[in-house]
PDB file of N, CA and C in Angstrom:
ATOM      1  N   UNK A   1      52.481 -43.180 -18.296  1.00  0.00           N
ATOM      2  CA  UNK A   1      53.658 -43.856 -17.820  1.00  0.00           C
ATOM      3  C   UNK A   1      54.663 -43.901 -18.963  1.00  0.00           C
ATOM      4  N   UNK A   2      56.011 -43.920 -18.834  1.00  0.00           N
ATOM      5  CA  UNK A   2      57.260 -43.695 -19.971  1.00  0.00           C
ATOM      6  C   UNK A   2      57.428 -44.324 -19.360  1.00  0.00           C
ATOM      7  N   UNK A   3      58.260 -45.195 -20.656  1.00  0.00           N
ATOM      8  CA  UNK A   3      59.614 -46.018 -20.208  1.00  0.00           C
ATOM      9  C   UNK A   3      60.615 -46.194 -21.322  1.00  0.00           C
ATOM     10  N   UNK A   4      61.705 -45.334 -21.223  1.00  0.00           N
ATOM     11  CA  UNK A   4      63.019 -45.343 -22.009  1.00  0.00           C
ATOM     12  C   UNK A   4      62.946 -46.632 -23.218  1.00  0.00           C
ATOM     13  N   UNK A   5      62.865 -47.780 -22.576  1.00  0.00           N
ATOM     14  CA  UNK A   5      63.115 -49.087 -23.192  1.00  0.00           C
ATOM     15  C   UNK A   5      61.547 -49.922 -24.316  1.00  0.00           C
ATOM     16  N   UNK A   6      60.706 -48.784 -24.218  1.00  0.00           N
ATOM     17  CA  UNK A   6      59.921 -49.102 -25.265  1.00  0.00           C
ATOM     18  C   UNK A   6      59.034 -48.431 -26.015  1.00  0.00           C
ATOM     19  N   UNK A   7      59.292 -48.717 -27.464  1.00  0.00           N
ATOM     20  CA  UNK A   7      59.183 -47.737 -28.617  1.00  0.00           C
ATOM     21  C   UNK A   7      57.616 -47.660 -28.364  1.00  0.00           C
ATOM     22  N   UNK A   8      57.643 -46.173 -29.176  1.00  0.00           N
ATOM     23  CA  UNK A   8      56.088 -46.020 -29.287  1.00  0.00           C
ATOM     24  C   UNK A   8      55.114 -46.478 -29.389  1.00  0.00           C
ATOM     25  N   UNK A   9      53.924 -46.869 -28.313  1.00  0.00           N
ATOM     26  CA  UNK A   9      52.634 -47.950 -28.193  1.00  0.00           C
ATOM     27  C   UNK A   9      51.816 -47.733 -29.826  1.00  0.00           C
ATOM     28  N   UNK A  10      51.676 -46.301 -29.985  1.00  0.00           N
ATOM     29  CA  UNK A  10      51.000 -46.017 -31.095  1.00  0.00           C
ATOM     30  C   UNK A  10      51.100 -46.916 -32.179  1.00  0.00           C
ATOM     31  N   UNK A  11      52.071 -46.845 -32.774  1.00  0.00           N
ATOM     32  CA  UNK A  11      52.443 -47.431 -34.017  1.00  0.00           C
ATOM     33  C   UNK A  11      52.553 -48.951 -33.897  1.00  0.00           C
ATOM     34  N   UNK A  12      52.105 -49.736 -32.947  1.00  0.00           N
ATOM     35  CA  UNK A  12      51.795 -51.179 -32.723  1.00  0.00           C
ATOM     36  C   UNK A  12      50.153 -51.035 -32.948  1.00  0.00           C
ATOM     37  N   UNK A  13      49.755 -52.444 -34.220  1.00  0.00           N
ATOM     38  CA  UNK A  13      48.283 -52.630 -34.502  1.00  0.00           C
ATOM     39  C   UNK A  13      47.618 -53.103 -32.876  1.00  0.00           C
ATOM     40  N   UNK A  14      46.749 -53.597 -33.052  1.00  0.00           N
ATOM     41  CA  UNK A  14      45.540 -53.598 -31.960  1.00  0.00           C
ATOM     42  C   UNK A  14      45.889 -55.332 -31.445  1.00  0.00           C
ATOM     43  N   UNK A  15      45.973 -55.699 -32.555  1.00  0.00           N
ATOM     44  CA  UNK A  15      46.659 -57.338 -32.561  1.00  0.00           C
ATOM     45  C   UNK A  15      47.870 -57.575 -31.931  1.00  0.00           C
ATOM     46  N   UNK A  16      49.151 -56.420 -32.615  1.00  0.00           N
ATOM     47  CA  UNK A  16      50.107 -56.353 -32.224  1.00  0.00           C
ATOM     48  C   UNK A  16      50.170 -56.326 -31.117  1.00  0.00           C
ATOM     49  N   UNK A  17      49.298 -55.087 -29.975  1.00  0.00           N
ATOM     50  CA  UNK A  17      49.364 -54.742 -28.644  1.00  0.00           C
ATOM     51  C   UNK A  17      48.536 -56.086 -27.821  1.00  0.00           C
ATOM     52  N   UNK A  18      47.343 -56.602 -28.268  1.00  0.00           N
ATOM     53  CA  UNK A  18      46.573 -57.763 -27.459  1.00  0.00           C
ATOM     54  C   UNK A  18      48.140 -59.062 -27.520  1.00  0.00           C
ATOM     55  N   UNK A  19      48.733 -59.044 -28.431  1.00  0.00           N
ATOM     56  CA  UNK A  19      49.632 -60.677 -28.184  1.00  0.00           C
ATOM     57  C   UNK A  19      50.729 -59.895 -27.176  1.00  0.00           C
ATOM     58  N   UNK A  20      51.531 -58.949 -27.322  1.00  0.00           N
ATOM     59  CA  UNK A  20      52.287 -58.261 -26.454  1.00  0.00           C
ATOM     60  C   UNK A  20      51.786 -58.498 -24.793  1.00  0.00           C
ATOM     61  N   UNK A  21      50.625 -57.813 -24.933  1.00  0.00           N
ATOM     62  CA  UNK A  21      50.508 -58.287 -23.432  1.00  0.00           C
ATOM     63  C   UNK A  21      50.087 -59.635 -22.795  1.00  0.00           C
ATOM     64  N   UNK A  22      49.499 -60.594 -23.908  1.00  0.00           N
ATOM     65  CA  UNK A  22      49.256 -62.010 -23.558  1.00  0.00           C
ATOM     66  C   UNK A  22      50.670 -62.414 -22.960  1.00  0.00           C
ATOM     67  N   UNK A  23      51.869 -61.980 -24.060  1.00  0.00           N
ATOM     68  CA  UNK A  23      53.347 -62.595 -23.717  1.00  0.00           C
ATOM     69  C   UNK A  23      53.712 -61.978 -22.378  1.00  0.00           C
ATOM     70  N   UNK A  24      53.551 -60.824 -21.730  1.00  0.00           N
ATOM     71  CA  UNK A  24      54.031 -60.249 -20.555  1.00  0.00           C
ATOM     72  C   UNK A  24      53.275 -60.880 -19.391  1.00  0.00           C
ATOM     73  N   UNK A  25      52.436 -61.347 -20.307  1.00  0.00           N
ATOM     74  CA  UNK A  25      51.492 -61.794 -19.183  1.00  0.00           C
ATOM     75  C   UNK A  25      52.012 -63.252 -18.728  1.00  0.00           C
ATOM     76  N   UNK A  26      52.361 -63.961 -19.978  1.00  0.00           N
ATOM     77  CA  UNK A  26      53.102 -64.907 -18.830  1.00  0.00           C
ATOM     78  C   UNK A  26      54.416 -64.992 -18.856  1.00  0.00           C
ATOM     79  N   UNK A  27      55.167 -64.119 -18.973  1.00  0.00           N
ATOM     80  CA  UNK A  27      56.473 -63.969 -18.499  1.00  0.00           C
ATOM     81  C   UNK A  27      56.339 -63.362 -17.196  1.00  0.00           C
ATOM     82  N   UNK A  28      55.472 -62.792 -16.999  1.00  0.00           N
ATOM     83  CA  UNK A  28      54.877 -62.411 -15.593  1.00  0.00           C
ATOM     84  C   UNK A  28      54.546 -63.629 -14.248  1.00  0.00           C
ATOM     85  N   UNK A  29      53.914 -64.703 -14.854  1.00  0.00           N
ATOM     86  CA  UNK A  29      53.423 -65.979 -13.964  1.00  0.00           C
ATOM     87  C   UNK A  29      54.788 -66.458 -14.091  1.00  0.00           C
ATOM     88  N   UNK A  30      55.524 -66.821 -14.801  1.00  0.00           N
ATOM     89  CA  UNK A  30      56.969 -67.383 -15.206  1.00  0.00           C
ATOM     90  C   UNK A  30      57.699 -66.702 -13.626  1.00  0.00           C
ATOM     91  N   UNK A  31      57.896 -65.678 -13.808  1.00  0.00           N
ATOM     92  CA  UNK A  31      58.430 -64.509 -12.748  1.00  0.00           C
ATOM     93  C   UNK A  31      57.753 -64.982 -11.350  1.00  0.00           C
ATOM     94  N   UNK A  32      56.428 -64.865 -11.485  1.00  0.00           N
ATOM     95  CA  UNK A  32      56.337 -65.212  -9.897  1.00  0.00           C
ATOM     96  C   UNK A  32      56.467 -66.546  -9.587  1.00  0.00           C
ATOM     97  N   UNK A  33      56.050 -67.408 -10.585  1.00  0.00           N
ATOM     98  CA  UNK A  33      56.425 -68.874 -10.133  1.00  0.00           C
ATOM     99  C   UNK A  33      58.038 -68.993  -8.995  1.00  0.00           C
ATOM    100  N   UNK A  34      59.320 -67.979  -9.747  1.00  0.00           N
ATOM    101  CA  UNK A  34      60.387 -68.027  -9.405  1.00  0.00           C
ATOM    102  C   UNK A  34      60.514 -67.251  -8.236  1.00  0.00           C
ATOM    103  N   UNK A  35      59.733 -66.031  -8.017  1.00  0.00           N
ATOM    104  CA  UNK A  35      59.979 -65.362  -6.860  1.00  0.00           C
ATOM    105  C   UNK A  35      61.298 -63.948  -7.133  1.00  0.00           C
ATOM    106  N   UNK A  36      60.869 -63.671  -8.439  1.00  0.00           N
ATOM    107  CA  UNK A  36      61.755 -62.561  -8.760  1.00  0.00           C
ATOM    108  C   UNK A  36      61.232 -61.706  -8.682  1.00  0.00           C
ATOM    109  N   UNK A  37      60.960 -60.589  -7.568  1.00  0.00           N
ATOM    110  CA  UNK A  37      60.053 -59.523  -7.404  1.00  0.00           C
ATOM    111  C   UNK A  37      60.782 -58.150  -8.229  1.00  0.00           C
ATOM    112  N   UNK A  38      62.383 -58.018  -8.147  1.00  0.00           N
ATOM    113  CA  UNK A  38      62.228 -57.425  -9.304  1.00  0.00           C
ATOM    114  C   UNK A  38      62.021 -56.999 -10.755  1.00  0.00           C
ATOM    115  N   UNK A  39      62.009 -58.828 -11.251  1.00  0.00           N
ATOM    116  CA  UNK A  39      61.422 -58.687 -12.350  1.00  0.00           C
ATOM    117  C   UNK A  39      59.773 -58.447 -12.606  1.00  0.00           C
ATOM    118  N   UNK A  40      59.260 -59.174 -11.471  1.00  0.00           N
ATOM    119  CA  UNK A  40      57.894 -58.901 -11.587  1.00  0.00           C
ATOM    120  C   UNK A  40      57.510 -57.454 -11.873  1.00  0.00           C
ATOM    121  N   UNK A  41      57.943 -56.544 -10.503  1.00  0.00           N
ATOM    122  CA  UNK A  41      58.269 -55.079 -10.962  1.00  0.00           C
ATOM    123  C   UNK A  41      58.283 -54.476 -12.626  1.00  0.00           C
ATOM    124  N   UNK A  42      59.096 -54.764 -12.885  1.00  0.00           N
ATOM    125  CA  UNK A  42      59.430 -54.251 -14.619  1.00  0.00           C
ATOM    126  C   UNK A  42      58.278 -54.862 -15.244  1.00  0.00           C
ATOM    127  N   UNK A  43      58.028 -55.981 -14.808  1.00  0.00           N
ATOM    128  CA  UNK A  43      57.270 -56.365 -15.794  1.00  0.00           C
ATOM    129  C   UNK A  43      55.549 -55.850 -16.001  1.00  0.00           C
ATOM    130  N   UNK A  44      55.492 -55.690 -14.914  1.00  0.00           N
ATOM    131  CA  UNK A  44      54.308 -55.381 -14.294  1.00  0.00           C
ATOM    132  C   UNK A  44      54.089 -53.612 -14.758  1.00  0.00           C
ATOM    133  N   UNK A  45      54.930 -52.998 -15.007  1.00  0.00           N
ATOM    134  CA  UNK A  45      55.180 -51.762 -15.266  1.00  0.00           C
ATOM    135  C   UNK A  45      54.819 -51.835 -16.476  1.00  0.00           C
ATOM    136  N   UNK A  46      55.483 -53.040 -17.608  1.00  0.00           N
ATOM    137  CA  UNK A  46      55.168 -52.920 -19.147  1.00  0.00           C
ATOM    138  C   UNK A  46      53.403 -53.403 -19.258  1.00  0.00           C
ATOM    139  N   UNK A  47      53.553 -53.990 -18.574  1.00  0.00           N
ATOM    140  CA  UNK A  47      51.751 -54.619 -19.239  1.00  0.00           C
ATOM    141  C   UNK A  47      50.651 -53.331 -18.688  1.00  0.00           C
ATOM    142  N   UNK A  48      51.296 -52.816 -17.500  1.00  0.00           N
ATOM    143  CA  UNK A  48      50.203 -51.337 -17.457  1.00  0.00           C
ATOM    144  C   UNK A  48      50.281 -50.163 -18.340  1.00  0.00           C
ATOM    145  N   UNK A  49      51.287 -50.571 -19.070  1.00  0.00           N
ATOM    146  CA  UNK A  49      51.700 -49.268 -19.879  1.00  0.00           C
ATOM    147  C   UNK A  49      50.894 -49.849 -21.576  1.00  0.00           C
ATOM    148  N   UNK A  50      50.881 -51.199 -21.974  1.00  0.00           N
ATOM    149  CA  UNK A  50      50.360 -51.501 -22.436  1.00  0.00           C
ATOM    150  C   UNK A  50      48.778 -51.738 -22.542  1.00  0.00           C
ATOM    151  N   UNK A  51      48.599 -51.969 -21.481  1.00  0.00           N
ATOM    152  CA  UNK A  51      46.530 -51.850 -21.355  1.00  0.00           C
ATOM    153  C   UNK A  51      46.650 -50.310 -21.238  1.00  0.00           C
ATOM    154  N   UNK A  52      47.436 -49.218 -20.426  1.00  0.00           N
ATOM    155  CA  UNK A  52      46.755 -47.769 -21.015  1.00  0.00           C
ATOM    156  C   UNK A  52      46.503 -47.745 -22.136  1.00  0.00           C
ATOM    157  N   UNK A  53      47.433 -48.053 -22.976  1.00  0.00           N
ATOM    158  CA  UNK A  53      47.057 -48.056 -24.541  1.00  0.00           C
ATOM    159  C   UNK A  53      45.787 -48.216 -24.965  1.00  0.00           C
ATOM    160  N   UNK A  54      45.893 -49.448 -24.616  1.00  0.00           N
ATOM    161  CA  UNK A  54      44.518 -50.298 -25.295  1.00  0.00           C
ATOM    162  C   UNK A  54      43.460 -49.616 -24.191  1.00  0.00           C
ATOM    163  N   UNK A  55      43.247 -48.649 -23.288  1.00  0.00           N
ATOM    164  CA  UNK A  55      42.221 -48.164 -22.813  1.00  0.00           C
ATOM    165  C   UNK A  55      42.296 -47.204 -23.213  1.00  0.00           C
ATOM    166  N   UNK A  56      43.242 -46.149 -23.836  1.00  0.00           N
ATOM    167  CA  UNK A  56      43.013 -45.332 -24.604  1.00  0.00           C
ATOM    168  C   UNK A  56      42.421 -45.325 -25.731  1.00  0.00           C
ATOM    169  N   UNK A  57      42.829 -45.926 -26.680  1.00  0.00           N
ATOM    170  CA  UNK A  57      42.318 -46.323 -27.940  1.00  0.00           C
ATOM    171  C   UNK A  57      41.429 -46.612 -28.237  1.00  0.00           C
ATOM    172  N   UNK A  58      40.343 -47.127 -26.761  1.00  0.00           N
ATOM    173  CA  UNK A  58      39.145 -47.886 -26.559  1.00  0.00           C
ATOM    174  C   UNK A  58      38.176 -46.658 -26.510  1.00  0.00           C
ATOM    175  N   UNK A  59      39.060 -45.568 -25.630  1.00  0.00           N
ATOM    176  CA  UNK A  59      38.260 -44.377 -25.678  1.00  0.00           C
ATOM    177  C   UNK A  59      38.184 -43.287 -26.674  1.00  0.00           C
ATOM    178  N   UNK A  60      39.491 -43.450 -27.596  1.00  0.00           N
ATOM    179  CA  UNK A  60      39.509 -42.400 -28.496  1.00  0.00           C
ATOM    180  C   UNK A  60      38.093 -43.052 -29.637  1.00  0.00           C
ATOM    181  N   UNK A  61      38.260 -44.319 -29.775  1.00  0.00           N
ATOM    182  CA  UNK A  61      36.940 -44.839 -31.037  1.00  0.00           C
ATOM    183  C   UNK A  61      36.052 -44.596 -30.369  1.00  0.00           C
ATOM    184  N   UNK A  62      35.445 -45.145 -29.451  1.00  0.00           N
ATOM    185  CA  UNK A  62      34.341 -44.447 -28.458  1.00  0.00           C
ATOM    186  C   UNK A  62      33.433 -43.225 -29.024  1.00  0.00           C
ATOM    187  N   UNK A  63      34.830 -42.293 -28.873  1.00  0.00           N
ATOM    188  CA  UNK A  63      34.127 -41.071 -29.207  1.00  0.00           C
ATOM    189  C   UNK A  63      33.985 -40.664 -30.161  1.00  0.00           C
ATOM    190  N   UNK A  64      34.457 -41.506 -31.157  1.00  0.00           N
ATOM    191  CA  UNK A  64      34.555 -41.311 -32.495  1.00  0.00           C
ATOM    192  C   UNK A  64      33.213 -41.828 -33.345  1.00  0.00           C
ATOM    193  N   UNK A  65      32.638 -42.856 -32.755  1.00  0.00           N
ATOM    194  CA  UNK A  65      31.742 -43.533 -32.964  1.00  0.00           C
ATOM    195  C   UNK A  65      30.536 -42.337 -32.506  1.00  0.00           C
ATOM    196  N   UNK A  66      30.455 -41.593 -31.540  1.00  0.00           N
ATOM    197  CA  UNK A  66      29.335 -40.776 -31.188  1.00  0.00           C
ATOM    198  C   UNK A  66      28.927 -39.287 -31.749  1.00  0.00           C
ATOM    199  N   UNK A  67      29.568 -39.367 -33.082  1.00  0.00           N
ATOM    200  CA  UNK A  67      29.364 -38.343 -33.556  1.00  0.00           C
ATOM    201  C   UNK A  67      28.219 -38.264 -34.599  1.00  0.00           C
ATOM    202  N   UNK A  68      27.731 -39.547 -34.663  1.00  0.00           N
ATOM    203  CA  UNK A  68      26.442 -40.023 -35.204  1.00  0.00           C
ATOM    204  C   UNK A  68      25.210 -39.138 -34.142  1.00  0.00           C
ATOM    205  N   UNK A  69      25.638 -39.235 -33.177  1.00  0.00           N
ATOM    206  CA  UNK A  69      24.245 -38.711 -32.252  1.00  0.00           C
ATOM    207  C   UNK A  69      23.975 -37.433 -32.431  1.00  0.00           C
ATOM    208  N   UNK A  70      25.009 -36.962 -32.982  1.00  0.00           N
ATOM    209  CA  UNK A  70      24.239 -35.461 -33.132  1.00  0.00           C
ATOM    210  C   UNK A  70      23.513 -35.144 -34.169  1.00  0.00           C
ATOM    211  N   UNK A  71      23.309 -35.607 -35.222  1.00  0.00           N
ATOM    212  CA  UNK A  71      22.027 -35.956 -36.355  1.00  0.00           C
ATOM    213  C   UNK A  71      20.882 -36.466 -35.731  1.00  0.00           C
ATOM    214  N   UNK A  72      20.615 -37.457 -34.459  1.00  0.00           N
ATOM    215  CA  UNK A  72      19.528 -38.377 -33.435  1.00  0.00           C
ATOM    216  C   UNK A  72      18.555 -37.254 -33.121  1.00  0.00           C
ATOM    217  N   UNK A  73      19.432 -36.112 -32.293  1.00  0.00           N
ATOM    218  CA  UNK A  73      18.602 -35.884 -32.045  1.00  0.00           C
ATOM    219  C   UNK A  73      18.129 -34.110 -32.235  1.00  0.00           C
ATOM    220  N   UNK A  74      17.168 -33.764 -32.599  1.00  0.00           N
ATOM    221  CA  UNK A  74      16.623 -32.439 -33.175  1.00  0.00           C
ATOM    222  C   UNK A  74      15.781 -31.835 -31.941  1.00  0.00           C
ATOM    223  N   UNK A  75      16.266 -30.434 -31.665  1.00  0.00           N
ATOM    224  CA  UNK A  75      15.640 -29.954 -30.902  1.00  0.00           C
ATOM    225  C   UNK A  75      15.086 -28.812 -31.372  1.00  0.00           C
ATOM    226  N   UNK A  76      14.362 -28.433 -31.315  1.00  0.00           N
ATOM    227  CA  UNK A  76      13.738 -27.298 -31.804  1.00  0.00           C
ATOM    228  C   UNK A  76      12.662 -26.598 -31.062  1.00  0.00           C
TER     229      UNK A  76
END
């Protein structure tokens, strides 16, 4: 997902990205409390664009971490 209006996820720490979406998150309840569905919209757009992140990142260490297994196991 792109969006013109926000700089590269990458270069935000892991901290940086978890408080980011805590804050969207309730500028989000803020939003529906009021019944602004197009803000909800936008907003709702940034916090998915933000957890891809953080589900990416989740998967790039992942695999980074499993490169231990190929020393585990010996076949011969």
């Amino acid at each position: 997902m792109f969006n013109p209006f926000v700089d590269n996820l990458s270069d935000l720490s892991d901290q940086d990205l978890d408080t980011s979406i805590r804050e969207l998150s309730k500028k989000y309840l803020q939003a529906q409390r009021l019944g602004n569905n197009h803000v909800l919209t936008q907003l709702q757009t940034f916090i998915t664009m933000y957890r891809d992140e953080q589900k990416y990142r989740y998967i790039k260490n992942k695999g980074s971490d499993n490169s231990d297994m190929n020393s585990l196991i010996n076949i011969e």
